[in-house]
Protein backbone atom coordinates (compact mmCIF):
# COMPACT_ATOMS: atom_id res chain seq x y z
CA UNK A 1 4.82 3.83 -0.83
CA UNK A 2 5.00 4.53 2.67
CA UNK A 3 6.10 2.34 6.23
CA UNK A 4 2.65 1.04 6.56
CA UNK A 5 2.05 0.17 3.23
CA UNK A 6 5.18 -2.16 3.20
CA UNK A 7 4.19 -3.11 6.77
CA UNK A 8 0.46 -4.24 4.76
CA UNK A 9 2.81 -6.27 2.28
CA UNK A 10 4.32 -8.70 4.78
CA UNK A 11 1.93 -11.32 5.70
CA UNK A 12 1.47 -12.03 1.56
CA UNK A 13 5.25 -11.87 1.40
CA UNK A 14 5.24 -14.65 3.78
CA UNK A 15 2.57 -16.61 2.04
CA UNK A 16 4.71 -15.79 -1.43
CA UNK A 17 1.29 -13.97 -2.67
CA UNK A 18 3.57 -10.75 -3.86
CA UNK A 19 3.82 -9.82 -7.76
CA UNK A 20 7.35 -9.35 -8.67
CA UNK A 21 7.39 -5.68 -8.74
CA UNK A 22 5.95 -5.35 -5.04
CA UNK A 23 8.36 -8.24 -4.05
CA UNK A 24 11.34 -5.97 -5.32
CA UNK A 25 10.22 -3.10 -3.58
CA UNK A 26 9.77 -4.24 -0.11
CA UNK A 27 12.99 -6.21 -0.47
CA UNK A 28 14.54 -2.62 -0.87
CA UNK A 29 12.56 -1.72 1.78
CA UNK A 30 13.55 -4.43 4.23
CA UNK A 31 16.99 -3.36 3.21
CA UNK A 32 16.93 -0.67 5.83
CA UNK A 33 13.62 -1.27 8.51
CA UNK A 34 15.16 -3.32 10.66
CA UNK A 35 10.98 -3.00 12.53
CA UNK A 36 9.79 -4.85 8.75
CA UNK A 37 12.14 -7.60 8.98
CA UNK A 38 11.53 -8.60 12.75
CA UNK A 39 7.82 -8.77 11.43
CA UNK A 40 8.03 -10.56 8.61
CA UNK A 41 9.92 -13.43 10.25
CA UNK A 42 6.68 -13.55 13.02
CA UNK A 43 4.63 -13.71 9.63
CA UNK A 44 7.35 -16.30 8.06
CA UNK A 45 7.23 -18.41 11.47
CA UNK A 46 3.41 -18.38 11.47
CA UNK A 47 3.02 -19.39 7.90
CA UNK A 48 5.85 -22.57 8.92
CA UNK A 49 3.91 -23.66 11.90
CA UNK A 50 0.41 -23.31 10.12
CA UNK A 51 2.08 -25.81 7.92
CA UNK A 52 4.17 -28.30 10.19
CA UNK A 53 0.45 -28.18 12.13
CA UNK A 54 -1.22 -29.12 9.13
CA UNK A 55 1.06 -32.23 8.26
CA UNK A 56 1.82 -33.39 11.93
CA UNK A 57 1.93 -36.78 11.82
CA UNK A 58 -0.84 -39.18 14.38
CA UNK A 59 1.23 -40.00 17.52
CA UNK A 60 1.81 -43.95 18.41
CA UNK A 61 0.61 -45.44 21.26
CA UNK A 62 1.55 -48.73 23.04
CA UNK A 63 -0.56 -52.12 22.67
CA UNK A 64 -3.42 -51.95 25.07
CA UNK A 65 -3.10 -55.93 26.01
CA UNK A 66 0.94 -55.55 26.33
CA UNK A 67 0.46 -53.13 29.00
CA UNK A 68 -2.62 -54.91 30.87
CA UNK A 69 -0.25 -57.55 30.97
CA UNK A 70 2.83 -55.90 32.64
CA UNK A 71 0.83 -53.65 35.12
CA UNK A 72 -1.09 -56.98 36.45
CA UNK A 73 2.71 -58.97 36.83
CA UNK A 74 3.76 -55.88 39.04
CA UNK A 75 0.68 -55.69 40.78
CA UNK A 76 0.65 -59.77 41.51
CA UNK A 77 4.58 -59.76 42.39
CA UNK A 78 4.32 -56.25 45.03
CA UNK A 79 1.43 -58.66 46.95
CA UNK A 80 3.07 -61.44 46.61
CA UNK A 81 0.33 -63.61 45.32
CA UNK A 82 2.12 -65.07 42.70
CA UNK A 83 5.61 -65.40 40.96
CA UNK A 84 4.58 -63.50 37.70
CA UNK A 85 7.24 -61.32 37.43
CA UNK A 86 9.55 -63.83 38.63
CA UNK A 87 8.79 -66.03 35.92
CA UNK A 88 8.45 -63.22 33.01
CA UNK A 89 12.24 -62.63 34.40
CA UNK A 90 13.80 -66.23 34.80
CA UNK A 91 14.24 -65.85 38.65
CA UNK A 92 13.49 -67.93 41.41
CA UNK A 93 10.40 -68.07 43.78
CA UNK A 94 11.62 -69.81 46.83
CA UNK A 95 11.00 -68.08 50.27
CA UNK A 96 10.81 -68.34 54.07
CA UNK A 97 7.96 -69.06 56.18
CA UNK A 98 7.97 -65.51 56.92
CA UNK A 99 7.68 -64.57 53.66
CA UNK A 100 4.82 -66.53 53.27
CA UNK A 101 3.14 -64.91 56.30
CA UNK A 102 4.11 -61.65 54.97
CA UNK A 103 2.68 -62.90 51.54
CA UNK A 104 -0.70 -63.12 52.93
CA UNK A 105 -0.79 -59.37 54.60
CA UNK A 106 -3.00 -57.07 52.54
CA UNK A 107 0.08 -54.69 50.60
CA UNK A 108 -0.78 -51.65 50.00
CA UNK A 109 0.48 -50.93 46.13
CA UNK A 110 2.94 -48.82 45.29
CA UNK A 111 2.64 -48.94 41.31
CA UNK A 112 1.36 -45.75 40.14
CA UNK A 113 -0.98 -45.73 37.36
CA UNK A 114 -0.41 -44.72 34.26
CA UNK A 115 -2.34 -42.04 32.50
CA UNK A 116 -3.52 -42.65 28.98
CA UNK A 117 -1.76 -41.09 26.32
CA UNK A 118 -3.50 -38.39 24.50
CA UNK A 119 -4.24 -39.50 20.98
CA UNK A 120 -5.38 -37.82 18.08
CA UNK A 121 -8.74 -39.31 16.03
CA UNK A 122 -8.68 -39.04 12.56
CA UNK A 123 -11.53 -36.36 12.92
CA UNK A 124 -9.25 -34.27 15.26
CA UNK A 125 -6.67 -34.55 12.62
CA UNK A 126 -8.36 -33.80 9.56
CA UNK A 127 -9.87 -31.15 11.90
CA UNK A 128 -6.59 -29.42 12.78
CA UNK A 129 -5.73 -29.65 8.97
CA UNK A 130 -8.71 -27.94 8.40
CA UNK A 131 -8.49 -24.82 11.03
CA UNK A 132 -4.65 -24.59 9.35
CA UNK A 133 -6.29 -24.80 6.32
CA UNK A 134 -8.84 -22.18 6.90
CA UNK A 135 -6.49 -19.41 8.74
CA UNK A 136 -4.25 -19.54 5.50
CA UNK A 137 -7.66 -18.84 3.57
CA UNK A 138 -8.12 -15.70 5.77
CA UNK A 139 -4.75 -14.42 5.42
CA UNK A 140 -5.17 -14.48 1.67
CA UNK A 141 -9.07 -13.06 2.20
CA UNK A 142 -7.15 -9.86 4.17
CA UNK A 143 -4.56 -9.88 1.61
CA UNK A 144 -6.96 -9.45 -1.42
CA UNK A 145 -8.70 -7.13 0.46
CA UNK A 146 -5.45 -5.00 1.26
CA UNK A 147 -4.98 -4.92 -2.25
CA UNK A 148 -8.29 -3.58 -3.26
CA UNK A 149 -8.46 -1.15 -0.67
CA UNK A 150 -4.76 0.33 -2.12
CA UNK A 151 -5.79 0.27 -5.92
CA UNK A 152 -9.40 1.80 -4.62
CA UNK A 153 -7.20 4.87 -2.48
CA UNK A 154 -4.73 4.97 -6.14
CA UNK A 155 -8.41 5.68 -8.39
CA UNK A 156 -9.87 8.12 -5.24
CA UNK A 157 -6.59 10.09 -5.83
CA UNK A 158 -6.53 9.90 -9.32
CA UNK A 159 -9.62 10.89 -9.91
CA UNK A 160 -9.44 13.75 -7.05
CA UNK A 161 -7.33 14.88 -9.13
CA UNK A 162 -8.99 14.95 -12.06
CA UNK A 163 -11.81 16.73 -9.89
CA UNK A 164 -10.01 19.28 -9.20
CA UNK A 165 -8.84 20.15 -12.68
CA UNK A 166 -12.41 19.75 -14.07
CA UNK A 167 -13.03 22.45 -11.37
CA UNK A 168 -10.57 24.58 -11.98
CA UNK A 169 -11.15 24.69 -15.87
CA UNK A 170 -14.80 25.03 -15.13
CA UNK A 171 -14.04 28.10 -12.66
CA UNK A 172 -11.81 29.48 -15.46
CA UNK A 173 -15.03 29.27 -18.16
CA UNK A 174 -16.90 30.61 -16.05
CA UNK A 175 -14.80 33.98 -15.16
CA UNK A 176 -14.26 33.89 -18.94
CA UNK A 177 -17.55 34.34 -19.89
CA UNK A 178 -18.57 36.56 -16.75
CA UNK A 179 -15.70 38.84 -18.75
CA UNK A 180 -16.39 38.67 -22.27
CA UNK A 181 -20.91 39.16 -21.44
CA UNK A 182 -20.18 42.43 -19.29
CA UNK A 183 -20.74 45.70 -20.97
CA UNK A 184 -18.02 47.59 -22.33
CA UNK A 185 -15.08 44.22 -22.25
CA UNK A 186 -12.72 44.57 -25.17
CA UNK A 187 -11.42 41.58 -26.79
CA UNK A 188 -7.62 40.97 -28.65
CA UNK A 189 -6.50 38.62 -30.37
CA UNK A 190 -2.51 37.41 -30.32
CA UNK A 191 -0.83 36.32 -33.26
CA UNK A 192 2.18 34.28 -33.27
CA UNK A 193 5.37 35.50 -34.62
CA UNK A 194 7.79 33.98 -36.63
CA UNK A 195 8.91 31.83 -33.49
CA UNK A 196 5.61 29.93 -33.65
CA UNK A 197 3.21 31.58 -36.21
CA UNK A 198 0.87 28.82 -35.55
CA UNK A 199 0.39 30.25 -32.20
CA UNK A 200 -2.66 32.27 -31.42
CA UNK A 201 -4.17 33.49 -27.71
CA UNK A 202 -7.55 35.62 -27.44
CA UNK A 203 -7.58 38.42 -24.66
CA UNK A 204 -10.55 39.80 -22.76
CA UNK A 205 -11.11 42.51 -20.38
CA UNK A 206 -13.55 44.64 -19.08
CA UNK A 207 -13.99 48.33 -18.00
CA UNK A 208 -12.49 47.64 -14.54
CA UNK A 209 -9.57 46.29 -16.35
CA UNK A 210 -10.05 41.93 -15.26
CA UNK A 211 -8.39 40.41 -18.20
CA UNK A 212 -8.24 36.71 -18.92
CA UNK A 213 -5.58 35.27 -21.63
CA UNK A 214 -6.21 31.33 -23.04
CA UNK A 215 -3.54 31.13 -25.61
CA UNK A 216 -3.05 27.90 -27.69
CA UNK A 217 -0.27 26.26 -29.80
CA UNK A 218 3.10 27.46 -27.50
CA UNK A 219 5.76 24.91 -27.21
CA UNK A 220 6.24 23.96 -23.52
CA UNK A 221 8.47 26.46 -21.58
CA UNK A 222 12.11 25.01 -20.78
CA UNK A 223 13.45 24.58 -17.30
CA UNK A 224 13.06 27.38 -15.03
CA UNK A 225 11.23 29.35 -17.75
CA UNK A 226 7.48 30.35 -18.02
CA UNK A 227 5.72 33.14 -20.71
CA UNK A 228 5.19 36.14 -18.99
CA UNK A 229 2.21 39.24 -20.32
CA UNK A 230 3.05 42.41 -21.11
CA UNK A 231 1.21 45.38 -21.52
CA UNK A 232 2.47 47.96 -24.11
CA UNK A 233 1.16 51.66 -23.89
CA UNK A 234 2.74 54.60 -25.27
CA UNK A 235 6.04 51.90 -26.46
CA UNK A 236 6.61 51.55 -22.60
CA UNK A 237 6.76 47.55 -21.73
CA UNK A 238 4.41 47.08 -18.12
CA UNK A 239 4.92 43.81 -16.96
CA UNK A 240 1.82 40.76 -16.22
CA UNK A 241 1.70 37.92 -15.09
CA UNK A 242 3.56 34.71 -15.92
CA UNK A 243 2.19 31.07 -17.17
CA UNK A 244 2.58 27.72 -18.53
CA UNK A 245 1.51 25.40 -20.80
CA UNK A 246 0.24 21.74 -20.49
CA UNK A 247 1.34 18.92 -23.04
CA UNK A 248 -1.13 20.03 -26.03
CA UNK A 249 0.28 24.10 -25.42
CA UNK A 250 -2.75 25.24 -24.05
CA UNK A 251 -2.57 27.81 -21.58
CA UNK A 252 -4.68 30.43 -19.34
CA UNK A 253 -3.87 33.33 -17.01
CA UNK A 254 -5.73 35.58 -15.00
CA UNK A 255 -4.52 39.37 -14.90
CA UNK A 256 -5.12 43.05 -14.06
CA UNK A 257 -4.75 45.62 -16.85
CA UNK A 258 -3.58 48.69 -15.75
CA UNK A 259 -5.30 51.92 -15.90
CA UNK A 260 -2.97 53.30 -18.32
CA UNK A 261 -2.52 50.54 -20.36
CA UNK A 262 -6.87 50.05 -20.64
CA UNK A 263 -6.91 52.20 -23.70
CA UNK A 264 -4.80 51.85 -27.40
CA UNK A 265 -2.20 49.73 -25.76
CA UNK A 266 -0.71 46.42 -27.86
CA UNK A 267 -0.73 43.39 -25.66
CA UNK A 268 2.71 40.59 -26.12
CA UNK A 269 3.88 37.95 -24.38
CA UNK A 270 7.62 36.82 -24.35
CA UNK A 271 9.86 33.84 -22.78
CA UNK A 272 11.05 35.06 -19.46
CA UNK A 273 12.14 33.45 -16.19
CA UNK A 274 9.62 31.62 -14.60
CA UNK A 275 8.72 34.43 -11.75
CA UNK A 276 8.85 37.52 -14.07
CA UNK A 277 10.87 40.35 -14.99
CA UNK A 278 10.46 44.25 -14.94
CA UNK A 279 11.75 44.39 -18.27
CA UNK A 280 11.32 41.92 -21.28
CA UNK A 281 14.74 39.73 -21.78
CA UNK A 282 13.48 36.65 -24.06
CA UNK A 283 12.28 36.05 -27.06
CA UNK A 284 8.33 37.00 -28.26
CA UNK A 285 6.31 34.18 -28.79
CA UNK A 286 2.51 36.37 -29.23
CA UNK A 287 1.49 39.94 -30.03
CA UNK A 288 -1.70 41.88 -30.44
CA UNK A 289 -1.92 44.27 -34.05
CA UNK A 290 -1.20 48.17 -32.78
């Protein structure tokens, strides 16, 4: 896979959405992308506060009537119109004449208000739990979807693939039987030898000497090996072309014949290096009567 698909895999990593085989390979991954760990701890740290938001416990707040009560003593004992506090605090009231005067001066209070505490209704609550709850819901939404879109880009290649095979065969039929309708095309046919005498191949060309081989039944060539043509004329070897074979040892190739090889000429094909010789070195798997 590449960077970005790992980088794709993170926020379900974080969410613990990953099968165990993907888990394995982005942990080899994160192994040495320093860039994919940084961002999976983001994706780990939203996914913990998405979850500490959603369990986040209603604040308390002081009694209403305790606090009327202790804001009115303050008030009463700052304007000195009566020994609230005092009392509340076990100390004595006693005072001067001019504390009396002073008592009946307007005051101007210094006792700041105190702002309300922000609390939390149970429909804010259950409403926070919800938005938590409906984030996570997305993140899995984008996560299935990642996952679809990757399996849907796996079939487009496969079956591009498969496209282009289909087309290639069907180009190959086509030149085939272009070859073997014109006027004038000889046709051989390759027997195996005692290597493979199931083996068989047909051969086809045509007066300006486009030759097509489909040959059946060879085993698959070894490493660094292929089958290679050759054209036989007069018992002097010309080299072809070279080919393989798919799993079922079906093959095709695509050749010239030469001019002097057109006419009474025996067609083989041997086991050679898998970009051709001058001169046949391997063993012969095919070869046309004389």
């Amino acid at each position: 896979m590449s960077h970005e698909d790992y980088k794709e895999m993170l926020a379900a990593q974080a969410l613990n959405a990953l099968e165990a085989a993907e888990t394995r390979d982005l942990e080899a991954h994160l192994q040495s992308c320093a860039e994919c760990r940084s961002q999976l701890s983001e994706w780990e740290g939203t996914a913990a506060g998405l979850a500490f938001a959603s369990l986040e416990a209603r604040p308390l707040e002081p009694s209403r009537q305790l606090r009327g009560r202790i804001l009115e003593a303050v008030r009463a004992d700052m304007t000195g119109r009566g020994p609230q506090v005092g009392s509340l605090l076990g100390v004595g009231t006693r005072g001067t004449t001019k504390d009396a005067e002073n008592a009946q001066r307007p005051q101007r209070s210094n006792v700041v208000p105190l702002k309300q505490p922000r609390t939390w209704s149970s429909a804010q609550t259950w409403g926070a739990i919800a938005a938590g709850l409906v984030l996570v819901g997305l993140v899995a939404s984008l996560f299935v979807l990642w996952r679809q879109n990757r399996e849907a880009r796996q079939e487009l290649a496969r079956l591009s693939v498969l496209a282009s095979d289909a087309q290639q065969q069907l180009g190959q039929q086509r030149e085939a039987i272009e070859i073997v309708s014109a006027p004038g095309t000889r046709m051989m046919e390759l027997a195996g030898t005692k290597l493979m005498p199931e083996a068989h191949a047909m051969l086809a060309y045509d007066k300006s000497g486009r030759a097509i081989l489909m040959a059946k039944g060879l085993p698959p060539a070894p490493a660094g090996k292929a089958y290679q043509l050759w054209f036989i004329a007069g018992g002097k070897p010309m080299p072809g072309k070279v080919f393989t074979t798919d799993a079922s040892g079906s093959g095709a190739l695509k050749d010239q014949v030469p001019p002097e090889a057109r006419n009474a000429v025996v067609f083989a094909v041997t086991l050679e290096p898998k970009n051709g010789v001058q001169t046949p070195t391997g063993e012969m798997y095919l070869i046309s009567a004389s």
